[in-house]
PDB file of N, CA and C in Angstrom:
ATOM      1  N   UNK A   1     179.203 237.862  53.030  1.00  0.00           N
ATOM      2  CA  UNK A   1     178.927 238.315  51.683  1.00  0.00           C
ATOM      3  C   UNK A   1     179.000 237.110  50.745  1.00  0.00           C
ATOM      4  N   UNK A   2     177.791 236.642  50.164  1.00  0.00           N
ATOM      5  CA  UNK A   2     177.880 235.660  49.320  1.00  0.00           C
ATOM      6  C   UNK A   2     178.616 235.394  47.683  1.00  0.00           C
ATOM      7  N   UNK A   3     178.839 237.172  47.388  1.00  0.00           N
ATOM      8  CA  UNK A   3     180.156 237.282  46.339  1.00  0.00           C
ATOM      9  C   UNK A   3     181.368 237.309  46.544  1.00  0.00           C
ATOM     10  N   UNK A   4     181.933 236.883  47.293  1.00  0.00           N
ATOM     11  CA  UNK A   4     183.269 237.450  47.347  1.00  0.00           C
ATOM     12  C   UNK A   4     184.118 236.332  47.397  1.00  0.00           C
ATOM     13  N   UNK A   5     183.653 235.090  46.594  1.00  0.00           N
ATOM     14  CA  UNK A   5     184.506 234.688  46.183  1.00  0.00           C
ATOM     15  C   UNK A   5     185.206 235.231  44.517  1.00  0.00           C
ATOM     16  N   UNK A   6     184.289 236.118  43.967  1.00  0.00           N
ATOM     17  CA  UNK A   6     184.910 236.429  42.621  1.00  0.00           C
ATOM     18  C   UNK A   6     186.153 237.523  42.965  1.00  0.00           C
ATOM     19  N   UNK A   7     186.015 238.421  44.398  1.00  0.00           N
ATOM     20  CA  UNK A   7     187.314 239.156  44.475  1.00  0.00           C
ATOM     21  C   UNK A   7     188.186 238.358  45.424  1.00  0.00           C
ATOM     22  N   UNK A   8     188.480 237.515  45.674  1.00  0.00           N
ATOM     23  CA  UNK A   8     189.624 236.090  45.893  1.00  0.00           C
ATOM     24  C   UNK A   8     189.848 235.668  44.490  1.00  0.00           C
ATOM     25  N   UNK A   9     188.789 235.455  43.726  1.00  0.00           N
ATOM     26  CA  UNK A   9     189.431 234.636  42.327  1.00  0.00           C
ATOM     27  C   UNK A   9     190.501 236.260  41.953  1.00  0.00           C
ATOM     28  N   UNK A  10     189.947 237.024  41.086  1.00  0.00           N
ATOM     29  CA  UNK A  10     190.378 238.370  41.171  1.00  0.00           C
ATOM     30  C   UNK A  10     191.926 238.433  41.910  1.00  0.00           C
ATOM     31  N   UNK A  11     191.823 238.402  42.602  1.00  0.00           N
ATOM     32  CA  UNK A  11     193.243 238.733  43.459  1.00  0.00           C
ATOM     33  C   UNK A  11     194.474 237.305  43.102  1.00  0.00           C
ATOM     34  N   UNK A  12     193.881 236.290  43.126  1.00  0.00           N
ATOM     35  CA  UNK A  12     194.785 235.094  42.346  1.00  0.00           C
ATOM     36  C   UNK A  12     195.030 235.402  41.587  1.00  0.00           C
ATOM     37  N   UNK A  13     193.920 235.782  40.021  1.00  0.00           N
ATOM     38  CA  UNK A  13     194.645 236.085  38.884  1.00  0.00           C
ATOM     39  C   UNK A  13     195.774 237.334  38.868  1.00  0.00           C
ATOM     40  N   UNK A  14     195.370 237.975  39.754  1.00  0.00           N
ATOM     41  CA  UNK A  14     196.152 239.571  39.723  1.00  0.00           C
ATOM     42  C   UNK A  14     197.811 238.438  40.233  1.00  0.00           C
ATOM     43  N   UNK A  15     197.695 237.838  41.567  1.00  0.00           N
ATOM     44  CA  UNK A  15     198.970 237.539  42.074  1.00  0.00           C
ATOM     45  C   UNK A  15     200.012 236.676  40.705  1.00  0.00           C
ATOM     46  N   UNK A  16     198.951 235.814  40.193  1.00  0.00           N
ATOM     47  CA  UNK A  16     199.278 235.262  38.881  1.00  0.00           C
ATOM     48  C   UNK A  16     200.414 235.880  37.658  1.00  0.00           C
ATOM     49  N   UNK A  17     199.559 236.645  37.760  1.00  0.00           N
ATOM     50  CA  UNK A  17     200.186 237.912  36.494  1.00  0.00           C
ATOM     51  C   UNK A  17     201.360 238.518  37.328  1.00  0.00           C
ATOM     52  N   UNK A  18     201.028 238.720  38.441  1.00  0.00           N
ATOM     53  CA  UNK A  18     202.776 239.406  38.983  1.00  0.00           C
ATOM     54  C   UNK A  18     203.459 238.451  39.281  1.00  0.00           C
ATOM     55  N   UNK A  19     203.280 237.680  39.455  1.00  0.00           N
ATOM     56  CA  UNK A  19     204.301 236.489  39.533  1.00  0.00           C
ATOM     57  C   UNK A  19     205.311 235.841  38.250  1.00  0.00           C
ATOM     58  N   UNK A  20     204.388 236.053  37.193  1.00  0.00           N
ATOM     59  CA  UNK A  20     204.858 235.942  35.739  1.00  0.00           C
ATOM     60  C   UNK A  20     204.841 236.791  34.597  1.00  0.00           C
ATOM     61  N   UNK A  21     205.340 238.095  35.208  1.00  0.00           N
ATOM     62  CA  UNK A  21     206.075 239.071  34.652  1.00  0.00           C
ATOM     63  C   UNK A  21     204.925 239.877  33.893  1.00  0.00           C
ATOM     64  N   UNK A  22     203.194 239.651  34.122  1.00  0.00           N
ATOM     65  CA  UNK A  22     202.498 240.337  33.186  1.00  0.00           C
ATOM     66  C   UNK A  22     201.416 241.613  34.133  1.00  0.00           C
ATOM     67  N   UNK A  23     202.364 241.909  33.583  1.00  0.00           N
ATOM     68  CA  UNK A  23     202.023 243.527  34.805  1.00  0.00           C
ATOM     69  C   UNK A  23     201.405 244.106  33.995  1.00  0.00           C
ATOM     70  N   UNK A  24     200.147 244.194  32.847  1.00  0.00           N
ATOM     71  CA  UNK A  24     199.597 244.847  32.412  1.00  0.00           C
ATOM     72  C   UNK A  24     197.975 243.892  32.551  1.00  0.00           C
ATOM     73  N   UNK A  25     198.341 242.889  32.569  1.00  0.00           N
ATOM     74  CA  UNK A  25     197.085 241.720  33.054  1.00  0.00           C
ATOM     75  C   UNK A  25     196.699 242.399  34.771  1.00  0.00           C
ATOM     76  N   UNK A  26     197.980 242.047  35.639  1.00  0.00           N
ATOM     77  CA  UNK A  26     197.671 242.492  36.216  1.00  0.00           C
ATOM     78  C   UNK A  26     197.485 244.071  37.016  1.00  0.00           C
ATOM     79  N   UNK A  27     198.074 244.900  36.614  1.00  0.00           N
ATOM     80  CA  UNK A  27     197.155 245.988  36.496  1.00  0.00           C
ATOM     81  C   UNK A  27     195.473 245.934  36.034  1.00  0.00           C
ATOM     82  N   UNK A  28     195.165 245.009  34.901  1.00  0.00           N
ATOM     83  CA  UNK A  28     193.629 245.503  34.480  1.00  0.00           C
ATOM     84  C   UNK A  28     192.555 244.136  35.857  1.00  0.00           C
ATOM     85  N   UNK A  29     193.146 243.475  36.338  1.00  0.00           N
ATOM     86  CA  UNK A  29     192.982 242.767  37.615  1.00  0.00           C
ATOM     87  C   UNK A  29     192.367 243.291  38.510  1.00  0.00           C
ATOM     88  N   UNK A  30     193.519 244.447  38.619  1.00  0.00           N
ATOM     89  CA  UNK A  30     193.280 244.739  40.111  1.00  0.00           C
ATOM     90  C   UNK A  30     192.329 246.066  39.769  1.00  0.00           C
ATOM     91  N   UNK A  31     192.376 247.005  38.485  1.00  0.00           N
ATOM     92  CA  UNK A  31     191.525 247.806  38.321  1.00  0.00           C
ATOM     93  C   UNK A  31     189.904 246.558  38.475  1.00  0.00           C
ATOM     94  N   UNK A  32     189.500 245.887  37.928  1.00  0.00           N
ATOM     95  CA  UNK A  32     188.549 245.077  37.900  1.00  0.00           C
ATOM     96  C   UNK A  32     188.001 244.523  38.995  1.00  0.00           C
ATOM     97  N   UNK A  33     189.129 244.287  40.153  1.00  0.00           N
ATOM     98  CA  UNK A  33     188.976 244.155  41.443  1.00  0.00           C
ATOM     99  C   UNK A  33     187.950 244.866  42.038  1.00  0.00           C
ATOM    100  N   UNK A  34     188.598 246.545  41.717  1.00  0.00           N
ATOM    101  CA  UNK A  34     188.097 247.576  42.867  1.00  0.00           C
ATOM    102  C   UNK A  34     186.811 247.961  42.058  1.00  0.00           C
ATOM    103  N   UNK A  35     186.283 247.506  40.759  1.00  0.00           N
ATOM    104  CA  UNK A  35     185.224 247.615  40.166  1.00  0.00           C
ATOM    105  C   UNK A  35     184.046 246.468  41.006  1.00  0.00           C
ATOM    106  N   UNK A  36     184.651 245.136  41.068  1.00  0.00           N
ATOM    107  CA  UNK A  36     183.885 243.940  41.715  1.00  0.00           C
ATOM    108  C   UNK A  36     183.682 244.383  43.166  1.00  0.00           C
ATOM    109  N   UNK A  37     184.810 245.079  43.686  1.00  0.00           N
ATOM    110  CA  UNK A  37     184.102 245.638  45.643  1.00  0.00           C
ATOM    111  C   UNK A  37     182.951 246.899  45.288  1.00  0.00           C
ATOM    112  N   UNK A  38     183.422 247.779  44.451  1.00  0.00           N
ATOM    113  CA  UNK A  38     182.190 248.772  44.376  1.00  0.00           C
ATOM    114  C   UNK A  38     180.654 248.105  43.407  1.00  0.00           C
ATOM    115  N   UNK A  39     180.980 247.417  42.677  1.00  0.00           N
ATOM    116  CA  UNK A  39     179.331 246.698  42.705  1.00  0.00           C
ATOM    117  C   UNK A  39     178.979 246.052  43.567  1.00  0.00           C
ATOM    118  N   UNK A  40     179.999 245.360  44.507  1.00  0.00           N
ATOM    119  CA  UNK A  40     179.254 244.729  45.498  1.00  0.00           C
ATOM    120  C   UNK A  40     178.902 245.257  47.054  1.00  0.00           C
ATOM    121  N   UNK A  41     179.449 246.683  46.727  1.00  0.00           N
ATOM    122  CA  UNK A  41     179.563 246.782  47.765  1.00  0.00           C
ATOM    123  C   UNK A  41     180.464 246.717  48.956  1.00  0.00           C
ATOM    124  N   UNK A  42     181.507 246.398  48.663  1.00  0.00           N
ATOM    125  CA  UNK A  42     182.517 245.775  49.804  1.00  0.00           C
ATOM    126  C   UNK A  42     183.655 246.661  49.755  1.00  0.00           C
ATOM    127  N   UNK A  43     184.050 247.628  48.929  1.00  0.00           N
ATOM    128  CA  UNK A  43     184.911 248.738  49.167  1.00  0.00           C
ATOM    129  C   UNK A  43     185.981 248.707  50.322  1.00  0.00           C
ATOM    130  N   UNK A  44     184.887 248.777  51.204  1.00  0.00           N
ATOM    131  CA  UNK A  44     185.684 248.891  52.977  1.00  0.00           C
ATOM    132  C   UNK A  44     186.010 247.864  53.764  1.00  0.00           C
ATOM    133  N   UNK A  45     185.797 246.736  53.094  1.00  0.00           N
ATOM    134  CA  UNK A  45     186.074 244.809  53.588  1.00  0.00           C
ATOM    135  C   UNK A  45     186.631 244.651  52.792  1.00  0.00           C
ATOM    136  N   UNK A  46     187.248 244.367  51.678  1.00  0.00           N
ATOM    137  CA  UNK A  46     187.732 243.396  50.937  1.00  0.00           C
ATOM    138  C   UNK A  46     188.861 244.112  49.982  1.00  0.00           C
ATOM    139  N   UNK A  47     189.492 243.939  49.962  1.00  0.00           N
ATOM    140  CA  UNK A  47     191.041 244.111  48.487  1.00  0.00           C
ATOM    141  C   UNK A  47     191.721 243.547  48.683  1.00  0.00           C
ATOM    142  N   UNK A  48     192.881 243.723  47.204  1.00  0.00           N
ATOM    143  CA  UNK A  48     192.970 242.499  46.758  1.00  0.00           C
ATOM    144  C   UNK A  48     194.499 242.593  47.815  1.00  0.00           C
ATOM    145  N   UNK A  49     194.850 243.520  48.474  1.00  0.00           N
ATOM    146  CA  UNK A  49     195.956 244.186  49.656  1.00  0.00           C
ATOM    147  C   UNK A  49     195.723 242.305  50.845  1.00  0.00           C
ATOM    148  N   UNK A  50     193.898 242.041  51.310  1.00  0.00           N
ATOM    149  CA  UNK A  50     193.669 241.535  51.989  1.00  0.00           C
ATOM    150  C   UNK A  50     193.088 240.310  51.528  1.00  0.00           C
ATOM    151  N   UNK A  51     192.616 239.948  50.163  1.00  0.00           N
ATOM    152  CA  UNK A  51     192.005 239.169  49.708  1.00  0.00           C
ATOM    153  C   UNK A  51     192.691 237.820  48.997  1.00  0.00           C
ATOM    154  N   UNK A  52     193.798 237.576  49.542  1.00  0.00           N
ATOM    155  CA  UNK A  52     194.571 236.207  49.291  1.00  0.00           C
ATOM    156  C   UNK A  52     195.677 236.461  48.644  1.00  0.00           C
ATOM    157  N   UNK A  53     196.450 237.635  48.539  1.00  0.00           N
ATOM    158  CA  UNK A  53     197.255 238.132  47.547  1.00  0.00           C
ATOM    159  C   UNK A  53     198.866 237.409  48.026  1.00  0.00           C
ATOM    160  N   UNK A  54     198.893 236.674  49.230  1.00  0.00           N
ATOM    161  CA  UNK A  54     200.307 236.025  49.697  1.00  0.00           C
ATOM    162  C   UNK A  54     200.155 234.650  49.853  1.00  0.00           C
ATOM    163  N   UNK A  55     198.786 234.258  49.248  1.00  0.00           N
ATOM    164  CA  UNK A  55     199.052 232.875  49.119  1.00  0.00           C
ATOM    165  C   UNK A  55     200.013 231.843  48.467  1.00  0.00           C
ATOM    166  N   UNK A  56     200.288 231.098  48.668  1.00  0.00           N
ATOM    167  CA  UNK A  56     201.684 230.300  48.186  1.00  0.00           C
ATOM    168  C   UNK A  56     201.079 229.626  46.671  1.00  0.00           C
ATOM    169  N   UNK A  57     199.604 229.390  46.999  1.00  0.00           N
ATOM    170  CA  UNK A  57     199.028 228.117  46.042  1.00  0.00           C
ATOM    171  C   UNK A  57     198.628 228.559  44.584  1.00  0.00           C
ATOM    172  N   UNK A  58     198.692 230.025  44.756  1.00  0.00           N
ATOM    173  CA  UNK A  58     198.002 230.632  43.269  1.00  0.00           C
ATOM    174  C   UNK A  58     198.718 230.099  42.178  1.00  0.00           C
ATOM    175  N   UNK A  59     198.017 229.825  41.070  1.00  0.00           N
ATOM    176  CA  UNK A  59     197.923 229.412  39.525  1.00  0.00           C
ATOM    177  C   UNK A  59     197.839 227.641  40.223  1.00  0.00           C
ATOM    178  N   UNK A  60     198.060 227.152  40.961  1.00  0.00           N
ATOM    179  CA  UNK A  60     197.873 225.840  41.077  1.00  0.00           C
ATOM    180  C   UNK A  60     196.554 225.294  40.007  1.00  0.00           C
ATOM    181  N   UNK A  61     195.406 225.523  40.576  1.00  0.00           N
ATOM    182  CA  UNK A  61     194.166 225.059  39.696  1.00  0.00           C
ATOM    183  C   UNK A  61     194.338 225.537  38.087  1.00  0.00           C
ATOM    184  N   UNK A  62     195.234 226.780  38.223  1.00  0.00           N
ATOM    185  CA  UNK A  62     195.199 226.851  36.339  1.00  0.00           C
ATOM    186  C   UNK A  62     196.430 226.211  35.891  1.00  0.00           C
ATOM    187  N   UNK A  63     197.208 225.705  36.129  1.00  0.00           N
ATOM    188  CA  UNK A  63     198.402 224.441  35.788  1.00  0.00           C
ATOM    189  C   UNK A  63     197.543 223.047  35.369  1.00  0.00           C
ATOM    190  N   UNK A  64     196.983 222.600  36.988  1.00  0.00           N
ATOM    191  CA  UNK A  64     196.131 221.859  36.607  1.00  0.00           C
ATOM    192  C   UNK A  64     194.755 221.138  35.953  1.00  0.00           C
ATOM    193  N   UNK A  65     194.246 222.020  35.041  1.00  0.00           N
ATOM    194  CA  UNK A  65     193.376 222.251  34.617  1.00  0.00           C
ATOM    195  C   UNK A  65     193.554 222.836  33.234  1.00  0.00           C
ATOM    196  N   UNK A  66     194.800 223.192  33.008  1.00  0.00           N
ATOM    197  CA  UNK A  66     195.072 223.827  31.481  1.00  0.00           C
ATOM    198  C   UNK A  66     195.245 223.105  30.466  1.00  0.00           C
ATOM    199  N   UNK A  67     194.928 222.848  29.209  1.00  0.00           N
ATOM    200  CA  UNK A  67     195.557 221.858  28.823  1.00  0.00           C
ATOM    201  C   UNK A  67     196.184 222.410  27.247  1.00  0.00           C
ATOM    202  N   UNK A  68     196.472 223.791  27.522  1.00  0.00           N
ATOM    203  CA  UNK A  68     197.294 224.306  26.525  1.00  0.00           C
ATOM    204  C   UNK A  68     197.353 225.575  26.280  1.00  0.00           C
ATOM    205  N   UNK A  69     197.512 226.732  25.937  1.00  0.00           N
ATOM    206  CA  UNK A  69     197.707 228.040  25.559  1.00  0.00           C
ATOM    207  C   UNK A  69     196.010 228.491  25.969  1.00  0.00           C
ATOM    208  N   UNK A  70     195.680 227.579  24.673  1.00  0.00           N
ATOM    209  CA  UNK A  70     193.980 228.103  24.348  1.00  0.00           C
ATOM    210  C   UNK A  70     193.155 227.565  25.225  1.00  0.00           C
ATOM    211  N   UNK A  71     193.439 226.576  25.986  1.00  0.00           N
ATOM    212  CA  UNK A  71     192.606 225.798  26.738  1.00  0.00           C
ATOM    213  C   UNK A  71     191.759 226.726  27.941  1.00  0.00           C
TER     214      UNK A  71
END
C-alpha cells in the first residue's frame, strides 16, 4: 500500500501525545487514524494497535526539527 506511511506518521503522533500527558490530541489521532485506514482502505491491515505504536524513537524527528512552540 503506497499510503501507509501517513497511518505510521498517525500512530507516532498518537504515541507522542500519550507519552506527554495529551490525551485529548491523542484521542483525536487515533480517531483520524481509523478515518486514514477507512479512506484507504486498510481497515483490516493496519492500526495504530500494529502500526509503530511501541517504538522507542517517536517525537525524535519533532525534537529535532522544532525550533520552538510555533515552529
Amino acid at each position: 500500500m503506497a499510503n501507509k506511511w501517513i497511518i505510521d506518521v498517525l500512530a507516532d503522533l498518537a504515541t507522542f501525545a500519550e507519552q506527554n500527558g495529551l490525551s485529548e490530541l491523542e484521542r483525536q489521532l487515533i480517531l483520524a487514524s481509523e478515518v486514514a485506514e477507512t479512506d484507504l482502505g486498510t481497515a483490516h491491515g493496519v492500526s495504530l494497535t500494529n502500526a509503530g505504536r511501541d517504538t522507542g524513537n517517536v517525537g525524535l524527528l519533532h525534537r529535532a526539527t522544532s525550533g520552538g512552540h510555533n515552529a
